[in-house]
PDB file of N, CA and C in Angstrom:
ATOM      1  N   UNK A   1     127.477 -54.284  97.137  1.00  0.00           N
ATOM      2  CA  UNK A   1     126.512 -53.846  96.151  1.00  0.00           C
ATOM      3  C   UNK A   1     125.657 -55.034  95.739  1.00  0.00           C
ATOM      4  N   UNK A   2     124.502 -54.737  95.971  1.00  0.00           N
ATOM      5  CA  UNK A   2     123.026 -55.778  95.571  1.00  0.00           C
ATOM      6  C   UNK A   2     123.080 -55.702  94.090  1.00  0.00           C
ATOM      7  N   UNK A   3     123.067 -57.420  93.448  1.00  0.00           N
ATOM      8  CA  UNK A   3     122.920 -57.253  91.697  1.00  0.00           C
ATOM      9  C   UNK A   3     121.572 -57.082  91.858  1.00  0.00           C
ATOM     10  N   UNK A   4     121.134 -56.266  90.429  1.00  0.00           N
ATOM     11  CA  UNK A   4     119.842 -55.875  90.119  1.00  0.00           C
ATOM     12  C   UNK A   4     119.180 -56.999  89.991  1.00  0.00           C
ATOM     13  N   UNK A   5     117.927 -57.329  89.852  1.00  0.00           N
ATOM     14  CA  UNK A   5     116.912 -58.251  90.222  1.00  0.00           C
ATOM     15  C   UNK A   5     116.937 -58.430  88.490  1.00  0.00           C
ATOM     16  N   UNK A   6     116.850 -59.784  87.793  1.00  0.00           N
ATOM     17  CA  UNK A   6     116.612 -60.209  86.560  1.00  0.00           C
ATOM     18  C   UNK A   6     115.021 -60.266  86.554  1.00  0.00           C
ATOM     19  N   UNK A   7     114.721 -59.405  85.030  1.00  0.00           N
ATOM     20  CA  UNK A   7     113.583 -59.022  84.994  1.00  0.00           C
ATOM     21  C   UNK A   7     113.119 -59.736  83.660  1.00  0.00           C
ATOM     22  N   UNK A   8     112.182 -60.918  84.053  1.00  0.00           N
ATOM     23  CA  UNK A   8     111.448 -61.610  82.466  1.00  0.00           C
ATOM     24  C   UNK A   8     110.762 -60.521  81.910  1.00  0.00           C
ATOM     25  N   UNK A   9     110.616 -61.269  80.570  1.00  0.00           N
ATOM     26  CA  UNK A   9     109.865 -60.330  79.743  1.00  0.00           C
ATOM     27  C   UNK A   9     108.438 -60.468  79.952  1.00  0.00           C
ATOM     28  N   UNK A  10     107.944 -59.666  80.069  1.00  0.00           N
ATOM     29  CA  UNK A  10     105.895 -59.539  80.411  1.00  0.00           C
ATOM     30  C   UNK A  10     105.001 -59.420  78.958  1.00  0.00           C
ATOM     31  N   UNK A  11     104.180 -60.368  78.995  1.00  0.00           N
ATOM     32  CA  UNK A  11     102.901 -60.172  77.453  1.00  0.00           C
ATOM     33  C   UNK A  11     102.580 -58.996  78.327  1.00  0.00           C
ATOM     34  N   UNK A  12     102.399 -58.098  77.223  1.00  0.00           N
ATOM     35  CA  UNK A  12     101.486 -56.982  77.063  1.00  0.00           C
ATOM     36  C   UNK A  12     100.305 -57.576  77.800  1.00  0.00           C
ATOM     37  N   UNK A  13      99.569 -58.137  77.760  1.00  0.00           N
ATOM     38  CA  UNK A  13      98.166 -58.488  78.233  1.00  0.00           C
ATOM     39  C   UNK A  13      98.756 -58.320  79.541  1.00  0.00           C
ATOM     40  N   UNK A  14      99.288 -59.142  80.418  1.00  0.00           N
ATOM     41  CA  UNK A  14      99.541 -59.022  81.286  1.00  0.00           C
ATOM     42  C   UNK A  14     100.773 -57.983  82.413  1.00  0.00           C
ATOM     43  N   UNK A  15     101.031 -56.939  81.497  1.00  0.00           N
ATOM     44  CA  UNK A  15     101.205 -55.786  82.165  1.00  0.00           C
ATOM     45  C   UNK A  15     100.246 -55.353  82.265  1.00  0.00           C
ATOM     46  N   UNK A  16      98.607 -54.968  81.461  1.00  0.00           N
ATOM     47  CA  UNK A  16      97.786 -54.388  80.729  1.00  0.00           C
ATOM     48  C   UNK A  16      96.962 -54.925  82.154  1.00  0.00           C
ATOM     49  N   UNK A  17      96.730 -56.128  82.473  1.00  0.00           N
ATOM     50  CA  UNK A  17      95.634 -56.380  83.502  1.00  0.00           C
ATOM     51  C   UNK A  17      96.572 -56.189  85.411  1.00  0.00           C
ATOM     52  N   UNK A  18      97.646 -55.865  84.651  1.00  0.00           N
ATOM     53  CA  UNK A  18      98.179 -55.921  86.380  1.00  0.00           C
ATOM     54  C   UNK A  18      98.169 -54.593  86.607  1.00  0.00           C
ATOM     55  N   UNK A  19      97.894 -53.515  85.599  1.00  0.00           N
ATOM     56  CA  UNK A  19      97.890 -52.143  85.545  1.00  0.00           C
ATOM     57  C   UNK A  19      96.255 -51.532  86.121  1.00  0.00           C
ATOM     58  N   UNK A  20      95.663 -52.428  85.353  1.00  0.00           N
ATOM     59  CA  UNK A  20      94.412 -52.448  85.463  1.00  0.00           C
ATOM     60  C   UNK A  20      93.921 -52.579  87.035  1.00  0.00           C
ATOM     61  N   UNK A  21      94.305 -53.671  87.741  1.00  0.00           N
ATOM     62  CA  UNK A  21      93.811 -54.072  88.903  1.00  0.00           C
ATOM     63  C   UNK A  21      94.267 -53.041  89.574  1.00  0.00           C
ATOM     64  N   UNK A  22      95.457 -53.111  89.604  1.00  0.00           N
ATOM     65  CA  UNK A  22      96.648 -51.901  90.597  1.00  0.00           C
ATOM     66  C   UNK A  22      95.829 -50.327  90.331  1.00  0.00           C
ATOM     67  N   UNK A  23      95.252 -50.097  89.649  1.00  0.00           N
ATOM     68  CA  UNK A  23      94.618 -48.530  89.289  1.00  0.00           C
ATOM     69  C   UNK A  23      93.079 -48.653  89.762  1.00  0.00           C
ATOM     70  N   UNK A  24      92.842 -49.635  90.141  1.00  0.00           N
ATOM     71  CA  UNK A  24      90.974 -49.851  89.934  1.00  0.00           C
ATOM     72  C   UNK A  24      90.430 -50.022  88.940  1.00  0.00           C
ATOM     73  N   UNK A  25      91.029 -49.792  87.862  1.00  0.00           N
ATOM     74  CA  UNK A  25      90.215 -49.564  86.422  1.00  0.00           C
ATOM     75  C   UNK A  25      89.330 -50.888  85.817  1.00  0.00           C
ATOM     76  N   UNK A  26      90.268 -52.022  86.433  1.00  0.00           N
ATOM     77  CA  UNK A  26      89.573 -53.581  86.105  1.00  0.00           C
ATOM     78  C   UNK A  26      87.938 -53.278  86.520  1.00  0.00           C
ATOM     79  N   UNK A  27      87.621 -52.972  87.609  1.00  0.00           N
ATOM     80  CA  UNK A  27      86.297 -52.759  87.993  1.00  0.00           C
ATOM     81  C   UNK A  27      85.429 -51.451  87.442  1.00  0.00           C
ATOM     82  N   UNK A  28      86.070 -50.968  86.702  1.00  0.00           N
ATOM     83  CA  UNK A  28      85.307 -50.090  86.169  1.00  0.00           C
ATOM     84  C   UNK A  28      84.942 -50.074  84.864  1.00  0.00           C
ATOM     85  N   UNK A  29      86.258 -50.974  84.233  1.00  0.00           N
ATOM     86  CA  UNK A  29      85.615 -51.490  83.250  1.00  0.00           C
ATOM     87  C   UNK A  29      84.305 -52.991  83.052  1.00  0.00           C
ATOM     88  N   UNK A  30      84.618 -53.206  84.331  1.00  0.00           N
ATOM     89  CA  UNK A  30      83.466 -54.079  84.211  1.00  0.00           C
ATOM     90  C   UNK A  30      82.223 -53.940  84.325  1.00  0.00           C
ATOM     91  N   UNK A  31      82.382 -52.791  85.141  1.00  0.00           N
ATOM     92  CA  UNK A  31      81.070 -52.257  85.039  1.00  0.00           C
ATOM     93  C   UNK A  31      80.620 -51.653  83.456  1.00  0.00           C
ATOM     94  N   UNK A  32      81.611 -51.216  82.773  1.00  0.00           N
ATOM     95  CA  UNK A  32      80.791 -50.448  81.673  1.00  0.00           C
ATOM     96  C   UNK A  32      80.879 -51.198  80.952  1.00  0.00           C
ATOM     97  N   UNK A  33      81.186 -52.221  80.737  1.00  0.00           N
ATOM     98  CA  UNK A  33      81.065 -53.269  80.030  1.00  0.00           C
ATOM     99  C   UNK A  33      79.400 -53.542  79.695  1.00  0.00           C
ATOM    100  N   UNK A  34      78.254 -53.904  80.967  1.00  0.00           N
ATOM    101  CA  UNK A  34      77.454 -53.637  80.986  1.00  0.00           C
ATOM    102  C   UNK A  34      76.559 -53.023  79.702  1.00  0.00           C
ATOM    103  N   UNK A  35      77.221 -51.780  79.643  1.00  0.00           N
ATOM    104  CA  UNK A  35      76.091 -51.675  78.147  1.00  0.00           C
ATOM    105  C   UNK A  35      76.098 -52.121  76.750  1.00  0.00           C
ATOM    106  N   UNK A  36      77.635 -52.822  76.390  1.00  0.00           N
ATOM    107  CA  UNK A  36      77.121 -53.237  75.421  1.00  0.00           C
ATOM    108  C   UNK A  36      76.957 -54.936  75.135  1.00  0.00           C
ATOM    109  N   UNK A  37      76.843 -55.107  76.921  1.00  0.00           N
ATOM    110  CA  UNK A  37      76.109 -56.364  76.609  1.00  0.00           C
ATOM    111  C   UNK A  37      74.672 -56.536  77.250  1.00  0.00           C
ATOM    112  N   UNK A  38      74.011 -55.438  77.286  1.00  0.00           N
ATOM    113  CA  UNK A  38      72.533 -54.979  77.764  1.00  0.00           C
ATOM    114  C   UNK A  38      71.558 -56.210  76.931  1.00  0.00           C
ATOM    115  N   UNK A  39      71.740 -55.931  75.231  1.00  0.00           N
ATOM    116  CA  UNK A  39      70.956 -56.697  74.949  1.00  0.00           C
ATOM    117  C   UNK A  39      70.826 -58.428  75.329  1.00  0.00           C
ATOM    118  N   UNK A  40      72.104 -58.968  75.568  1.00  0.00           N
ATOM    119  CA  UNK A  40      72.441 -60.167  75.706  1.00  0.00           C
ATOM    120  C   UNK A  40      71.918 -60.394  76.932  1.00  0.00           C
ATOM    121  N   UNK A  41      72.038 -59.684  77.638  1.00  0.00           N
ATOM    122  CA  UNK A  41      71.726 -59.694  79.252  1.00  0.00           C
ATOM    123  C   UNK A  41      70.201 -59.604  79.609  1.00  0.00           C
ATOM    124  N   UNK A  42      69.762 -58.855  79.102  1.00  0.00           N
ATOM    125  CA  UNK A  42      68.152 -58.555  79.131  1.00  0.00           C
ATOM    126  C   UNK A  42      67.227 -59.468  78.350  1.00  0.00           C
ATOM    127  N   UNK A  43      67.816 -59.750  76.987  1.00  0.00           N
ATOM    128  CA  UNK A  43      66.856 -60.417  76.198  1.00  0.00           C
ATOM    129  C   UNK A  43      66.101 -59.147  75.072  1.00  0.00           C
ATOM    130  N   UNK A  44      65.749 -59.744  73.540  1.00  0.00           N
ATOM    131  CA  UNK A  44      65.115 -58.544  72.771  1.00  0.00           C
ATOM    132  C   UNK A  44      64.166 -57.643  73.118  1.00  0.00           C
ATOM    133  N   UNK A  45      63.245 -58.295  74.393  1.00  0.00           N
ATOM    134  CA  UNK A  45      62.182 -57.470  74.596  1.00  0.00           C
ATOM    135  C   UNK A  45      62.012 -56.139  75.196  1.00  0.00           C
ATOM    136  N   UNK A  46      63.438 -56.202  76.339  1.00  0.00           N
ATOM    137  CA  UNK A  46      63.081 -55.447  76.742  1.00  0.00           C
ATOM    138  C   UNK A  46      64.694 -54.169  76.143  1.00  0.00           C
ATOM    139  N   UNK A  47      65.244 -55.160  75.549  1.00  0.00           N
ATOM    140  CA  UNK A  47      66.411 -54.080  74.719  1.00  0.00           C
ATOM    141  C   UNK A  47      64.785 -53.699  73.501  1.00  0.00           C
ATOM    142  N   UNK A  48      64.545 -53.690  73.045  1.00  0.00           N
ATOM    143  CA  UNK A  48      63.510 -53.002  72.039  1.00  0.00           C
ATOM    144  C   UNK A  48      63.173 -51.497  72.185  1.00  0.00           C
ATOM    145  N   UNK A  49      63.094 -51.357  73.664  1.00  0.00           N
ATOM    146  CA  UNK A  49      62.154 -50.226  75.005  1.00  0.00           C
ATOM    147  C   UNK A  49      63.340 -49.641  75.602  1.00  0.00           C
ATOM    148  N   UNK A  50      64.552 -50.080  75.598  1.00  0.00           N
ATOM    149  CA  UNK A  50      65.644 -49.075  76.464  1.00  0.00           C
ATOM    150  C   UNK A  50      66.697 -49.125  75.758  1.00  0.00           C
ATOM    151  N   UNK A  51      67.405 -48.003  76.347  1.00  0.00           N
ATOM    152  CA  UNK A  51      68.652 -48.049  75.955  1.00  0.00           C
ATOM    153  C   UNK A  51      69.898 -47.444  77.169  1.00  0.00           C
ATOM    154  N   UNK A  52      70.667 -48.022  77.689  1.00  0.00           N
ATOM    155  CA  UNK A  52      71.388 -48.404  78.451  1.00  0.00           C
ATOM    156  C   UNK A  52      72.569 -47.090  77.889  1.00  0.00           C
ATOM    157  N   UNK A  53      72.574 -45.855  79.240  1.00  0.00           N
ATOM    158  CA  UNK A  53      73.066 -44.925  78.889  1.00  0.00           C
ATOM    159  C   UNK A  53      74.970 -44.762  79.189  1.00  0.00           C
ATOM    160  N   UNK A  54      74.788 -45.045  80.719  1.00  0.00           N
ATOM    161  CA  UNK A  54      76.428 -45.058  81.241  1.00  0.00           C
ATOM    162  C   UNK A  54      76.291 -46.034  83.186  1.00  0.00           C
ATOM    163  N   UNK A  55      77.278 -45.935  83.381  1.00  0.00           N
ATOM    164  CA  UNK A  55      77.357 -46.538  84.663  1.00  0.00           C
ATOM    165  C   UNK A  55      78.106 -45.295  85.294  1.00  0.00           C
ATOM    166  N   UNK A  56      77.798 -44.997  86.520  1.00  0.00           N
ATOM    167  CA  UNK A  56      78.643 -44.305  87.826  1.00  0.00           C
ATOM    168  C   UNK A  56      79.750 -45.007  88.369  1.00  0.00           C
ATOM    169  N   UNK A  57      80.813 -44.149  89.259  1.00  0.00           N
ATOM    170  CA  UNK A  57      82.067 -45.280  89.670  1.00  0.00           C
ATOM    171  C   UNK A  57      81.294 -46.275  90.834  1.00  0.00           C
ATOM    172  N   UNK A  58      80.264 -45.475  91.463  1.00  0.00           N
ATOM    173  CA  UNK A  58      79.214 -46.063  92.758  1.00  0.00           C
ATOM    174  C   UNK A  58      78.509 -47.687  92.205  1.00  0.00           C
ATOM    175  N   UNK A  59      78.156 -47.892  90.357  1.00  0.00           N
ATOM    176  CA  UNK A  59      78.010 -49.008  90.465  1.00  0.00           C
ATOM    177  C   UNK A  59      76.332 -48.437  89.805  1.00  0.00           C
ATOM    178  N   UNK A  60      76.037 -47.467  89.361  1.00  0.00           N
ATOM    179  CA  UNK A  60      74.652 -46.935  89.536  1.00  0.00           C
ATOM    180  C   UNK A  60      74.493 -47.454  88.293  1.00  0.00           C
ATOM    181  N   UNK A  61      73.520 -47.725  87.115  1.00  0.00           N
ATOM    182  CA  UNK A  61      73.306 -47.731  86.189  1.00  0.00           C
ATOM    183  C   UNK A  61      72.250 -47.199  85.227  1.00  0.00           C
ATOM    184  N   UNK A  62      72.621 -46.224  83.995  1.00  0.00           N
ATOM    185  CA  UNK A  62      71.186 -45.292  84.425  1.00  0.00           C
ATOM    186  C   UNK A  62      70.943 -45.882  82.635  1.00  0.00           C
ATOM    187  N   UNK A  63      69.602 -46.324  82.118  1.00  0.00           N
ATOM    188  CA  UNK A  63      69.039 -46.555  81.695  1.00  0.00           C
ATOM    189  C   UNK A  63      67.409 -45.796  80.922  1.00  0.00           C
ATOM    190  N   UNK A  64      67.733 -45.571  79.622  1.00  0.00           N
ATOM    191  CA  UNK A  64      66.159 -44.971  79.350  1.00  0.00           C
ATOM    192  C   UNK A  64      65.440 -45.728  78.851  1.00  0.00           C
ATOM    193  N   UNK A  65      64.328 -45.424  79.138  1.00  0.00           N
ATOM    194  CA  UNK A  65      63.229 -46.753  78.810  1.00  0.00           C
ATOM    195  C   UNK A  65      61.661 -45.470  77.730  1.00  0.00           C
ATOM    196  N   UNK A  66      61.421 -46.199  76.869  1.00  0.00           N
ATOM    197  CA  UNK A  66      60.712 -45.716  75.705  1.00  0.00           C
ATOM    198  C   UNK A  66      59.154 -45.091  76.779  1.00  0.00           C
ATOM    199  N   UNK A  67      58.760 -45.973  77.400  1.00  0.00           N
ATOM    200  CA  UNK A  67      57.499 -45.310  77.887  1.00  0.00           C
ATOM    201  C   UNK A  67      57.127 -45.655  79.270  1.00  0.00           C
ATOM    202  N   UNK A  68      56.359 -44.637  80.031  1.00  0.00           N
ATOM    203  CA  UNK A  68      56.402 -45.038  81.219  1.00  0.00           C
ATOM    204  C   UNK A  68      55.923 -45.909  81.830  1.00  0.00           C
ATOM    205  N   UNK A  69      55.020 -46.504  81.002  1.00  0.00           N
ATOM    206  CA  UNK A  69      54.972 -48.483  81.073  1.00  0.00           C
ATOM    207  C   UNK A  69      55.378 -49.150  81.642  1.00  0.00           C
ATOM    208  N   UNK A  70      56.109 -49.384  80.151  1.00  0.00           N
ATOM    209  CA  UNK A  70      57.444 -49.967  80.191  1.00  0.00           C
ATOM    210  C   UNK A  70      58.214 -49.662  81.569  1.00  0.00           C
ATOM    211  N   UNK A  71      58.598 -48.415  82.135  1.00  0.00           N
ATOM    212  CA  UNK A  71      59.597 -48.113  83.351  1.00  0.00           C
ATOM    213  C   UNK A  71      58.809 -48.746  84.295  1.00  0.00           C
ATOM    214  N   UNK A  72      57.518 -49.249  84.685  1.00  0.00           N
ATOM    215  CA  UNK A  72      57.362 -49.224  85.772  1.00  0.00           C
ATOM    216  C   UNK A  72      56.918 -50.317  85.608  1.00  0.00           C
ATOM    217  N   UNK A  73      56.778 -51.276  84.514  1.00  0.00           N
ATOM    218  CA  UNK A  73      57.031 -52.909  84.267  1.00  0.00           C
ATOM    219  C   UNK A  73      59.019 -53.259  84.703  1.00  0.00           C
ATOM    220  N   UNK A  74      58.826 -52.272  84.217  1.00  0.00           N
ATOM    221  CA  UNK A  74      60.625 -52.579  84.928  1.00  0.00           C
ATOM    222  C   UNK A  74      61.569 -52.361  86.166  1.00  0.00           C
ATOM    223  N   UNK A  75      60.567 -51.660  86.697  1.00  0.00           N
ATOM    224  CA  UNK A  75      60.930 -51.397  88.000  1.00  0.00           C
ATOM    225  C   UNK A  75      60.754 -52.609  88.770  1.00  0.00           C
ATOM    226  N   UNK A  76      59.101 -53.096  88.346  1.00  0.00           N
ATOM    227  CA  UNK A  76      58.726 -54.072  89.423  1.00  0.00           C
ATOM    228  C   UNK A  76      59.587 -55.550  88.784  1.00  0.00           C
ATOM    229  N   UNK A  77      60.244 -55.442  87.720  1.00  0.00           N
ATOM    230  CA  UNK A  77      60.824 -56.328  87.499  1.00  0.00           C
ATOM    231  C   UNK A  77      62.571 -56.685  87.578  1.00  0.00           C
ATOM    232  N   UNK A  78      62.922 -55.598  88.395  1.00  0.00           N
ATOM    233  CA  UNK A  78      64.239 -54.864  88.913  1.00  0.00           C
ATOM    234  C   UNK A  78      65.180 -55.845  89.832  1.00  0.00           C
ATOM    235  N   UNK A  79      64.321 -56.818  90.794  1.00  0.00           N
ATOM    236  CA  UNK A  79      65.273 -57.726  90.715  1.00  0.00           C
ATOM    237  C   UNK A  79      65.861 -58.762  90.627  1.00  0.00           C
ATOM    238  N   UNK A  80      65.015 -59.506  89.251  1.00  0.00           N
ATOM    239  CA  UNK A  80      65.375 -59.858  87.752  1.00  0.00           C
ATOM    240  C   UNK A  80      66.428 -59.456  87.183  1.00  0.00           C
ATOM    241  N   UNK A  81      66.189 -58.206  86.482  1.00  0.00           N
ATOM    242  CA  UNK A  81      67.619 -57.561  85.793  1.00  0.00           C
ATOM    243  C   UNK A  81      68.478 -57.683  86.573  1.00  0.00           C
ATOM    244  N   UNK A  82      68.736 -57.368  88.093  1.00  0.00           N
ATOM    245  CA  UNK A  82      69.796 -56.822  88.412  1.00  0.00           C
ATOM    246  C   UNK A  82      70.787 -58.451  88.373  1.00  0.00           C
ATOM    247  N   UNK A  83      69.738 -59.343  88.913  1.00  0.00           N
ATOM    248  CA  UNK A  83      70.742 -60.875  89.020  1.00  0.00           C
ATOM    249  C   UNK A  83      70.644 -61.196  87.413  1.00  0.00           C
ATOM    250  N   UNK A  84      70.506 -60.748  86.438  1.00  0.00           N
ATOM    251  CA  UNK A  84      70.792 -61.100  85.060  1.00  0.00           C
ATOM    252  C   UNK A  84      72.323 -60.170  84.285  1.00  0.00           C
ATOM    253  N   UNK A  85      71.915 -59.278  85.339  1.00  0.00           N
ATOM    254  CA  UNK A  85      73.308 -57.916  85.019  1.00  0.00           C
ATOM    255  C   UNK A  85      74.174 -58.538  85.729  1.00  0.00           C
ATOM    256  N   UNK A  86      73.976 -59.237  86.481  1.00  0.00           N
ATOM    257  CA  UNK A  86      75.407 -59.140  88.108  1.00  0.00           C
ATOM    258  C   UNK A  86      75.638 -61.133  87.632  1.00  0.00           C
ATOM    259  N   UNK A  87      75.056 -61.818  87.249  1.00  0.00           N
ATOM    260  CA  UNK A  87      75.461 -63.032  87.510  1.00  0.00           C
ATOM    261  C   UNK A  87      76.615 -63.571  86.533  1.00  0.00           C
ATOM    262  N   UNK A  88      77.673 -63.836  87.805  1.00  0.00           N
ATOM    263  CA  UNK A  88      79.011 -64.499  87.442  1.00  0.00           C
ATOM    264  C   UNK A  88      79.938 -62.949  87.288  1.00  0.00           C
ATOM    265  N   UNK A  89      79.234 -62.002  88.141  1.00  0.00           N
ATOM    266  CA  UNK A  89      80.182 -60.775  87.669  1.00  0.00           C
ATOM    267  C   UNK A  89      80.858 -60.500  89.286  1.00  0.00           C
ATOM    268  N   UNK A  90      82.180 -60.490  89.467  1.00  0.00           N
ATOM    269  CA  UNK A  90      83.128 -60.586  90.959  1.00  0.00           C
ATOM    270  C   UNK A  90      83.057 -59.123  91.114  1.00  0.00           C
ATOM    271  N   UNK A  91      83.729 -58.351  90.317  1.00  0.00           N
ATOM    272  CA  UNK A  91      84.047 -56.978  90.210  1.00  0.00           C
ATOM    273  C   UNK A  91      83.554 -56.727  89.340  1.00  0.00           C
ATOM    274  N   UNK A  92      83.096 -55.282  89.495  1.00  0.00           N
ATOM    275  CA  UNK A  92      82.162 -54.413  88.399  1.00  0.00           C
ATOM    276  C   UNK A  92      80.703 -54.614  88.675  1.00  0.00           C
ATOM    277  N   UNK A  93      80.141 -54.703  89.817  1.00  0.00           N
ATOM    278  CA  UNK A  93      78.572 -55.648  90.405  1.00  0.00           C
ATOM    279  C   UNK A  93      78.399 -54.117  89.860  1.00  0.00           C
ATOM    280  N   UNK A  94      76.812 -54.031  89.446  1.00  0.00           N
ATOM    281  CA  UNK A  94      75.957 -52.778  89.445  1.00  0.00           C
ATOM    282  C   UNK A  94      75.186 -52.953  90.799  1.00  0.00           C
ATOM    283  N   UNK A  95      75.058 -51.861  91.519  1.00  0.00           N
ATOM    284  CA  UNK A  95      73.969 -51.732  92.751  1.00  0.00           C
ATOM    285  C   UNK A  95      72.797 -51.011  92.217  1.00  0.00           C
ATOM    286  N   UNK A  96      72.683 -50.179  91.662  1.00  0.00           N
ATOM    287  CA  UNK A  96      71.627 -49.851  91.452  1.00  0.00           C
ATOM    288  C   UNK A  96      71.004 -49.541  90.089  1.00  0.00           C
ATOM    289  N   UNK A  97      69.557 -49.665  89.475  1.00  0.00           N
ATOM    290  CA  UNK A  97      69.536 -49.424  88.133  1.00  0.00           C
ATOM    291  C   UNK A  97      68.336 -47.638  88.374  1.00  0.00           C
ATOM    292  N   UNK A  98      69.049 -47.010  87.673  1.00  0.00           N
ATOM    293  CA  UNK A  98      68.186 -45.534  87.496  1.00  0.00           C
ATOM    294  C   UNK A  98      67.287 -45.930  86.235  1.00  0.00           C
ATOM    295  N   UNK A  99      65.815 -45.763  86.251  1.00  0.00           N
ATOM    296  CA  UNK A  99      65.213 -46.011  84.930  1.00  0.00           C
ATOM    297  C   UNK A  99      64.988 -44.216  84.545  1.00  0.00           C
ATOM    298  N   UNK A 100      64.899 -43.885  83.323  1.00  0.00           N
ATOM    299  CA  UNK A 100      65.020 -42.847  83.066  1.00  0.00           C
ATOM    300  C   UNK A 100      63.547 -42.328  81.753  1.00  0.00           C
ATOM    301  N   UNK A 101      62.300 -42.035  81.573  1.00  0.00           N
ATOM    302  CA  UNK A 101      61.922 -41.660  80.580  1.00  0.00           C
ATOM    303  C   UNK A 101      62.459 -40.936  79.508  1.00  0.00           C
ATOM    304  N   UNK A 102      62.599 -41.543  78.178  1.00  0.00           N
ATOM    305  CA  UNK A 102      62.748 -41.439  77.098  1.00  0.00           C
ATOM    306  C   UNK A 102      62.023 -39.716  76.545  1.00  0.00           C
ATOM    307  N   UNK A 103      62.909 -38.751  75.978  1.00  0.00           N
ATOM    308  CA  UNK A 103      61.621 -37.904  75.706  1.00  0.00           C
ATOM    309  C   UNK A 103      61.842 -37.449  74.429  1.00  0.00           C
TER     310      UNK A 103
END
């Protein structure tokens, strides 16, 4: 008969992130993380004009923007945001941003 394997005790945190990885969820929360650091990430000007709705599991990010201006100052300025959204991010990258009119 095999003795049972001695089992240390685990911080919560770290059951919490080994649960996380093991489920996928680490990357999904990183992705939604994303909106509520939109303003930090973007800068006031253009958090003023949008508001940063949800993320997809695909990585999509869908975004409304106040006027259609604005969306299509932001389009052409799309990939800007995206290396301001994604930089220093391993897991949870956004691929794509959906701009959305405001109505």
């Amino acid at each position: 008969m095999s003795e049972p394997k001695s089992r240390r005790p685990v911080a919560v945190r770290e059951a919490l992130q080994s649960y996380l990885a093991r489920t996928g969820l680490e990357r999904r929360i990183a992705q939604a993380q994303v909106v509520p650091e939109w303003p930090r990430l973007v800068g006031p000007q253009i958090t003023t004009v949008t508001e940063p709705e949800s993320v997809t599991a695909d990585g999509t990010l869908f975004v409304r923007v106040a006027t259609s201006a604005w969306m299509t100052e932001l389009q052409l300025m799309g990939p800007q945001i995206m290396a301001a959204i994604n930089g220093g991010r391993g897991a949870g990258r956004i691929k794509t941003i959906r701009w959305l009119l405001s109505q």
